[in-house]
Protein backbone atom coordinates (compact mmCIF):
# COMPACT_ATOMS: atom_id res chain seq x y z
CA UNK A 1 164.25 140.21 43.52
CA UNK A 2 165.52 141.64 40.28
CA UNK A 3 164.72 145.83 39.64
CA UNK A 4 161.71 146.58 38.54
CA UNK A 5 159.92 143.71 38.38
CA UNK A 6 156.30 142.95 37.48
CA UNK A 7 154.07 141.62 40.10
CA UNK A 8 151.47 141.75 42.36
CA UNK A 9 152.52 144.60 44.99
CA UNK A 10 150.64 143.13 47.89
CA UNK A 11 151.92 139.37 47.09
CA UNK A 12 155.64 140.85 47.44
CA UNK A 13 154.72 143.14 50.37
CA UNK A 14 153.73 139.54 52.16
CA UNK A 15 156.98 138.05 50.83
CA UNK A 16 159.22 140.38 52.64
CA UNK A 17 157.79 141.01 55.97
CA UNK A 18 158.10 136.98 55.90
CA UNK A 19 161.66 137.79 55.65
CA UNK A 20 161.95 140.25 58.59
CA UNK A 21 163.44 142.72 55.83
CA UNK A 22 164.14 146.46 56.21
CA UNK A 23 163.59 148.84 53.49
CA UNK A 24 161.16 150.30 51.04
CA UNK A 25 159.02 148.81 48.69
CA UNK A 26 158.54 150.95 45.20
CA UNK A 27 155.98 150.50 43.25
CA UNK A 28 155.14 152.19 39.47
CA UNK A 29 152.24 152.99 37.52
CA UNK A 30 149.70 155.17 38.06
CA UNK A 31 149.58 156.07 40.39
CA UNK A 32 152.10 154.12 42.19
CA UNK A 33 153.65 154.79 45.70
CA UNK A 34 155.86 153.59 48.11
CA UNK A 35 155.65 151.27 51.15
CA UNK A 36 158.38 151.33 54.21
CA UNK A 37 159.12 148.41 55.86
CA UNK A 38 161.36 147.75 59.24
CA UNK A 39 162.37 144.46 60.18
CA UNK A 40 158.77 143.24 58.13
CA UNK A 41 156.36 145.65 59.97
CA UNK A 42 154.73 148.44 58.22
CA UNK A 43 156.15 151.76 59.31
CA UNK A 44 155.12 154.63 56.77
CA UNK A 45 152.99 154.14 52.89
CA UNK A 46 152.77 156.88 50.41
CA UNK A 47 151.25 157.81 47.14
CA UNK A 48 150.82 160.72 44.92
CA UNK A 49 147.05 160.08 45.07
CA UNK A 50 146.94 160.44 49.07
CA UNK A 51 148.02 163.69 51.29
CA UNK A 52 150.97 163.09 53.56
CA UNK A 53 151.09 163.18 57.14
CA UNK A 54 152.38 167.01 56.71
CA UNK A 55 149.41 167.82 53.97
CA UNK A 56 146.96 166.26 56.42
CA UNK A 57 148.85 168.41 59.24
CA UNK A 58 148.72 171.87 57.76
CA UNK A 59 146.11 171.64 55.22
CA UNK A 60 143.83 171.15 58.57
CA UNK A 61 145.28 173.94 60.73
CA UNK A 62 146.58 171.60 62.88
CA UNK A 63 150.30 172.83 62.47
CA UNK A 64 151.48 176.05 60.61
CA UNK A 65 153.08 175.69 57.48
CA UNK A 66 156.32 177.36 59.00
CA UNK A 67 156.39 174.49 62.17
CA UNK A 68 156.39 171.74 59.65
CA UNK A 69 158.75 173.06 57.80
CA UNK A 70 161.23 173.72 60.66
CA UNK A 71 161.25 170.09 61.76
CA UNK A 72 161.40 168.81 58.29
CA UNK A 73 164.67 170.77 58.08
CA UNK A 74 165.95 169.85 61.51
CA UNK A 75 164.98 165.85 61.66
CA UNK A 76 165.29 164.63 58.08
CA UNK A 77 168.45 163.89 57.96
CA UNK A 78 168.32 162.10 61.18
CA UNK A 79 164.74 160.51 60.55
CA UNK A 80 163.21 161.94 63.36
CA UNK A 81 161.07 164.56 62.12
CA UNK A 82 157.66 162.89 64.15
CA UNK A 83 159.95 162.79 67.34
CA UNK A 84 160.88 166.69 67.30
CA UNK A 85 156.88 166.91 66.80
CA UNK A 86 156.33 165.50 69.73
CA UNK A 87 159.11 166.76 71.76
CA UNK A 88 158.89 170.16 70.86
CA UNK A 89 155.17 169.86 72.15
CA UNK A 90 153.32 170.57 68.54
CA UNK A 91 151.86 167.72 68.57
CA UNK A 92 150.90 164.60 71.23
CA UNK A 93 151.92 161.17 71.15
CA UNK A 94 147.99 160.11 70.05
CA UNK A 95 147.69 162.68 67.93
CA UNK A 96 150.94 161.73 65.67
CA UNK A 97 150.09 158.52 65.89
CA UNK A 98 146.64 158.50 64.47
CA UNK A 99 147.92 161.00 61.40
CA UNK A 100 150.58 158.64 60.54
CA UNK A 101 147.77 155.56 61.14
CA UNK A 102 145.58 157.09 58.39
CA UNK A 103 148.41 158.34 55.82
CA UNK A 104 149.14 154.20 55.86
CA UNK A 105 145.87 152.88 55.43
CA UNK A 106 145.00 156.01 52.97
CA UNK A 107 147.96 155.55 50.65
CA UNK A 108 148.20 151.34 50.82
CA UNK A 109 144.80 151.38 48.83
CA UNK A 110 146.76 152.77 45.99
CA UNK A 111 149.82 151.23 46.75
CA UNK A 112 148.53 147.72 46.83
CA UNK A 113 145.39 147.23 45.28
CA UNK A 114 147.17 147.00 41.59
CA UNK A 115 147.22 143.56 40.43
CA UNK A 116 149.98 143.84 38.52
CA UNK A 117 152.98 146.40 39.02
CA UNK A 118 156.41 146.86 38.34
CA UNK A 119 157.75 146.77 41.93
CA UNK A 120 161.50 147.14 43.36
CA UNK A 121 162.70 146.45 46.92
CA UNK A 122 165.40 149.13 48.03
CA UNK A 123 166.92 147.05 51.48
CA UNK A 124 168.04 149.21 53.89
CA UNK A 125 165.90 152.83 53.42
CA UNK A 126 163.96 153.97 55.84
CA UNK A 127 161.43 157.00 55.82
CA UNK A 128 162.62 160.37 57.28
CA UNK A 129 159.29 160.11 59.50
CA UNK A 130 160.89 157.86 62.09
CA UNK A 131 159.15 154.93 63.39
CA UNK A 132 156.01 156.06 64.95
CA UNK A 133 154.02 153.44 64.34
CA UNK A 134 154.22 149.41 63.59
CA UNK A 135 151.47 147.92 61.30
CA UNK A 136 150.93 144.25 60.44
CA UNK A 137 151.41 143.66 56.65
CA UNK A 138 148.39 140.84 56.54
CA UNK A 139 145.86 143.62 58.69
CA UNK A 140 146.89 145.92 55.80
CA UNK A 141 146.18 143.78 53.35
CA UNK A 142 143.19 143.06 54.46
CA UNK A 143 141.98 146.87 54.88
CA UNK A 144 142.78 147.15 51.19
CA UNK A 145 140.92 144.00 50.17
CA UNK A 146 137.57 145.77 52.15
CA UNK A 147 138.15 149.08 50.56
CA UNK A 148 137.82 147.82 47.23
CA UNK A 149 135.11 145.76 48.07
CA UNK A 150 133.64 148.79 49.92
CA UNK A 151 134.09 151.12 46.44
CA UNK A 152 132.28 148.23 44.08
CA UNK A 153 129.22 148.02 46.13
CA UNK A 154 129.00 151.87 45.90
CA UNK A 155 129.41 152.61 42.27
CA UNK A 156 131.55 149.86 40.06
CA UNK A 157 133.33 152.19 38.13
CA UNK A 158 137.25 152.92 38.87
CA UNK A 159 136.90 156.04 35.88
CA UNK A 160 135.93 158.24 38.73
CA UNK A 161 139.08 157.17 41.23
CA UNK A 162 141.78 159.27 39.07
CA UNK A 163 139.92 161.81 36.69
CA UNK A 164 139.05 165.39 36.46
CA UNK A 165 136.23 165.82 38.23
CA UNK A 166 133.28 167.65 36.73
CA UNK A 167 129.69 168.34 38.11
CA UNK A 168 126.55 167.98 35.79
CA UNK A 169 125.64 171.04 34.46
CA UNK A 170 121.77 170.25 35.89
CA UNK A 171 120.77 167.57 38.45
CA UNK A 172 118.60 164.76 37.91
CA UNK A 173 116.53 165.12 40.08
CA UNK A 174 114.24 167.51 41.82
CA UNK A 175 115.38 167.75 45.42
CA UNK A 176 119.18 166.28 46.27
CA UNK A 177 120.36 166.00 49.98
CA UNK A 178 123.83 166.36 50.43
CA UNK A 179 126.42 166.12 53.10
CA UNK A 180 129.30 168.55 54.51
CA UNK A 181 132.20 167.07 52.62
CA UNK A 182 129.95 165.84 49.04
CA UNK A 183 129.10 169.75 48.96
CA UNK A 184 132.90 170.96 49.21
CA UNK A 185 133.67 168.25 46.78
CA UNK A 186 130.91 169.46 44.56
CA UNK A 187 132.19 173.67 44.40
CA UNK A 188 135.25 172.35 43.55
CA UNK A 189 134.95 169.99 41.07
CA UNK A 190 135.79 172.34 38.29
CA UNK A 191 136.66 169.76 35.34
CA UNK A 192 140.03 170.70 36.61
CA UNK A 193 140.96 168.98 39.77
CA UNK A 194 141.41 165.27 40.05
CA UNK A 195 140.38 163.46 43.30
CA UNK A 196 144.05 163.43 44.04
CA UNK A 197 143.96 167.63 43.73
CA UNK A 198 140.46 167.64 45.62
CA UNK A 199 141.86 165.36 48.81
CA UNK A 200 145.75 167.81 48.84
CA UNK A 201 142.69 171.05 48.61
CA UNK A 202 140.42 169.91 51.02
CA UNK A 203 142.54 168.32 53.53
CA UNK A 204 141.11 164.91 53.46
CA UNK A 205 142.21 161.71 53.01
CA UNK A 206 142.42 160.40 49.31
CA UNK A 207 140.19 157.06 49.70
CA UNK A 208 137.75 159.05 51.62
CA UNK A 209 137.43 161.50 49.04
CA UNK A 210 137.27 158.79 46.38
CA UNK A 211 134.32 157.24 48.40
CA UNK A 212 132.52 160.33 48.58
CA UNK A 213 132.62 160.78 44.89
CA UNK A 214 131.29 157.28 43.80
CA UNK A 215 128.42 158.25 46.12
CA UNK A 216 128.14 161.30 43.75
CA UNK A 217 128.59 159.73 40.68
CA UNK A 218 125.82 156.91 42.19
CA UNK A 219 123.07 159.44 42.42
CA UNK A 220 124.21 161.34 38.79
CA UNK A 221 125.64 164.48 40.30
CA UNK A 222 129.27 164.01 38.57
CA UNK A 223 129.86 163.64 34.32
CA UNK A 224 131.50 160.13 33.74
CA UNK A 225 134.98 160.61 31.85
CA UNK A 226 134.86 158.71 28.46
CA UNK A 227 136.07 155.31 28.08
CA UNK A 228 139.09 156.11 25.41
CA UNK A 229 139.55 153.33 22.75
CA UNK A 230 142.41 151.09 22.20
CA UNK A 231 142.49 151.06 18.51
CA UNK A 232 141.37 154.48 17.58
CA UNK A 233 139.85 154.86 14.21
CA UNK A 234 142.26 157.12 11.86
CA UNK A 235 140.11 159.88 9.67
CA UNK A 236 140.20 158.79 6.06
CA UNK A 237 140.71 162.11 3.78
CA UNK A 238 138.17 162.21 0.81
CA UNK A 239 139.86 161.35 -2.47
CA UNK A 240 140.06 163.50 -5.76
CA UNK A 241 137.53 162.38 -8.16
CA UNK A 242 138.87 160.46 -11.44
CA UNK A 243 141.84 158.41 -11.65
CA UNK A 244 145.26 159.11 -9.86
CA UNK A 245 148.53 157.69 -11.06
CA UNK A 246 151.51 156.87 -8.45
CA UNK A 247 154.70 158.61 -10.29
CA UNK A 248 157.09 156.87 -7.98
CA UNK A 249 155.57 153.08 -8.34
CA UNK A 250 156.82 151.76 -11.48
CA UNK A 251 154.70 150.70 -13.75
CA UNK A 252 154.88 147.05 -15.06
CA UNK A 253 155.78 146.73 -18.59
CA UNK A 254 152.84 144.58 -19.53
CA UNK A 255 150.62 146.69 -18.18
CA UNK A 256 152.15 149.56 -20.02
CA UNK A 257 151.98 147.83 -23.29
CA UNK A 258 148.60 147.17 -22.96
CA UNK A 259 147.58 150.26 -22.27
CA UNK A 260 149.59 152.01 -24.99
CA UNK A 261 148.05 149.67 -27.78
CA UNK A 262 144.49 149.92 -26.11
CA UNK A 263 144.64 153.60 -26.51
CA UNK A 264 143.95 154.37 -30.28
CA UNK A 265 145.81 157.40 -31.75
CA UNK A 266 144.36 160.92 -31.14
CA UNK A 267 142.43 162.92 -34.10
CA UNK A 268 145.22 165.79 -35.11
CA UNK A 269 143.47 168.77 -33.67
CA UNK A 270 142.34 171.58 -35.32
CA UNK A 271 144.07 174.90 -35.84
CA UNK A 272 143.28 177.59 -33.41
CA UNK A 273 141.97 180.80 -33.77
CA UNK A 274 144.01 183.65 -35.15
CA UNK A 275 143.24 185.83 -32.37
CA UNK A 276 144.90 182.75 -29.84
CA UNK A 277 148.47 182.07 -29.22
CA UNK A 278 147.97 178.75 -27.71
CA UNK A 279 150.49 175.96 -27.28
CA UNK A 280 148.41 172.89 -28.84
CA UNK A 281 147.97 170.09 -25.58
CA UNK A 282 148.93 166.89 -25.41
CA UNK A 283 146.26 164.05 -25.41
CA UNK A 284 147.41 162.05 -22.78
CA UNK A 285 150.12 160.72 -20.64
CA UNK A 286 152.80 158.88 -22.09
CA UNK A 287 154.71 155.76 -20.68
CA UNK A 288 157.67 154.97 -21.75
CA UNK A 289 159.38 151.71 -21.08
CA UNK A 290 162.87 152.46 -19.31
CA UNK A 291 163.56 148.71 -18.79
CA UNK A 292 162.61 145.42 -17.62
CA UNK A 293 160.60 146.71 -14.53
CA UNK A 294 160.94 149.96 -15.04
CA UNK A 295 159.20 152.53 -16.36
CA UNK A 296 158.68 156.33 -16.70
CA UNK A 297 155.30 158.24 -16.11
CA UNK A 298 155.18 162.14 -17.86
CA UNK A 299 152.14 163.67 -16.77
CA UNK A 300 150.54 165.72 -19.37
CA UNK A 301 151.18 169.05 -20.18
CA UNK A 302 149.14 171.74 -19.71
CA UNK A 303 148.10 174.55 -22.38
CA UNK A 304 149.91 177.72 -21.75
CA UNK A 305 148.49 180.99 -23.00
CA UNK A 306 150.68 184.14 -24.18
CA UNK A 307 150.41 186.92 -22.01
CA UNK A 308 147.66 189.34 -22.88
CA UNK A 309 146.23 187.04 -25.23
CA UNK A 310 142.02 186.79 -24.84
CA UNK A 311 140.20 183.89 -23.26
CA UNK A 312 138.06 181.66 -25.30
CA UNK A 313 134.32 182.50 -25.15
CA UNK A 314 133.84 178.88 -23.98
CA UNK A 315 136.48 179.61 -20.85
CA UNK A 316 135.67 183.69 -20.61
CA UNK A 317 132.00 183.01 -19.84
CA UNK A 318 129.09 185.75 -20.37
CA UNK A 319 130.02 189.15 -19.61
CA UNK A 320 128.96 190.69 -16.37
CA UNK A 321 125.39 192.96 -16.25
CA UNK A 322 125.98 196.84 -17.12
CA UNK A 323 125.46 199.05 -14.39
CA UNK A 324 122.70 200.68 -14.06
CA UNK A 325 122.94 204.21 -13.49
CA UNK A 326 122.95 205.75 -9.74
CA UNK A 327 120.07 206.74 -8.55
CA UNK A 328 119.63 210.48 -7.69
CA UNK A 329 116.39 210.39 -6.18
CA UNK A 330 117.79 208.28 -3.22
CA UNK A 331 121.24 210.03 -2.77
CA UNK A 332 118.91 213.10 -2.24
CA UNK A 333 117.00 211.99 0.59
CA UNK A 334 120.17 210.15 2.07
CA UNK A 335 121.54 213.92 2.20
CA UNK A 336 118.38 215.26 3.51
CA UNK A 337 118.53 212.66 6.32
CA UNK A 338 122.47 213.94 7.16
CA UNK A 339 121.54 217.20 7.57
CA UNK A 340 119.04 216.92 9.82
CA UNK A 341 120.82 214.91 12.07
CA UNK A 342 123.76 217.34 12.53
């Protein structure tokens, strides 16, 4: 199996607990995960989207944060942090194995339910867990095969498994009834937190969260993310009005000449007044030809007035209104009004 290679995770999963392998099975995406494998039984799953064994542990009040944390230090190198568990008398045989029993099951549903991923098989790495438990690879399969079933009859839409989750700001209907964990799932959906961030809050097991929420989205209680487009359409900016010339595209020398002798020769324009120090403007742009394909645009040139020299009465416009006086009536009785509020 070459790195990284695209496939069906569950199809390759099959493959090498045919082949008695040991090791781990990665798999990317989103949002990926990791399955562990010794001598082709199932021994520990993960995924970003499902709490750990040690998030299901503390988050729960089953262990202390400071317990965990002691036999992660003390057994990881070894890969016996479930054993010092156990032996240390934190936790029970039953209870360690049902944790670890539900952190498989939770994370294979994101693990293997991609159809296509890119997947690599690291052979010989084991999980610093320890073997605690031995799960069939076709049982777990199938559990992920029902779960996805199990979602679809719910609510068919996969938008809800991996977005921020957001209530709706009123409900649809009249009376709702709602259950222990759709409540806590509902005062703290914030727009925030995705199902992933709800299950690591709440201390509950990412496909059961997940489940929960496509019964919420079912009866309306939850805002649907939008469906972004592929091919998004770009804004077009509006154009300037009139006609626009490109002065780096050359302009073809036919085209030049044609428009050269289709232009007729501009009336000499009349002197300006006396009072005006104007520069005279120039009619229009000129092309000239540069070569066989080449050619130069000059934009026209602008008139340019002497400095304190009048406006035009055509460009100055009508003179503003003359004031009309202040009136002394009203300043009186604003003054009045002053004094008697001091």
């Amino acid at each position: 199996m070459t790195a990284a290679e695209t496939a069906a995770p569950g199809r390759l999963l099959t493959q090498v607990a045919g082949e008695r392998q040991t090791g781990v099975l990665v798999v990317g995406g989103h949002p990926g995960g990791a399955v562990y494998v010794l001598e082709g039984r199932v021994i520990y799953a993960e995924s970003p989207a499902a709490p750990g064994v040690g998030e299901l542990l503390t988050a729960s009040g089953r262990l202390a944060g400071r317990t965990w944390q002691n036999a992660l230090d003390l057994g990881t190198s070894t890969a016996r942090v479930g054993r010092l568990l156990v032996e240390q008398g934190h936790l029970t045989q039953g209870e360690l194995e049902l944790c670890v029993l539900g952190a498989i099951y939770d994370a294979a549903y994101f693990v293997l339910s991609p159809a296509s991923a890119p997947v690599d098989f690291l052979i010989g790495a084991t999980h610093w867990l320890g073997p605690i438990v031995h799960v069939d690879p076709a049982a777990l399969r199938r559990e992920v095969t029902r779960r996805i079933r199990l979602l679809d009859e719910i609510f068919p839409d996969a938008r809800v498994d991996t977005a921020a989750v957001a209530a709706v700001p009123r409900p649809p209907r009249e009376r709702i009834t709602l259950t222990a964990p759709q409540w806590e799932l509902l005062v703290n959906a914030d727009g925030q937190r995705t199902p992933a961030d709800l299950a690591l809050l709440l201390g509950r097991a990412g496909y059961a969260t997940i489940q929960e929420l496509r019964r919420m989205a079912a009866m309306g209680l939850l805002e649907l993310p939008e469906v972004r487009s592929e091919n998004p359409e770009f804004v077009r900016l509006p154009q300037a009005r009139g006609a626009a010339a490109d002065v780096q595209r050359p302009v073809p020398v036919v085209a030049a000449a044609r428009a050269t002798a289709a232009v007729p020769p501009p009336d000499p324009a009349p002197d300006p007044p006396r009072h005006l120090l104007v520069e005279p403007v120039e009619p229009a742009p000129s092309v000239e030809i540069a070569g066989a394909n080449q050619a130069v645009y000059r934009p026209p040139r602008l008139a340019r007035r002497k400095p304190g020299a009048k406006l035009p009465k055509e460009v100055a416009g009508e003179p503003p209104p003359a004031h009309q006086g202040t009136d002394e009536v009203l300043l009186k009785r604003i003054r009045t009004a002053l004094r008697a509020l001091r």
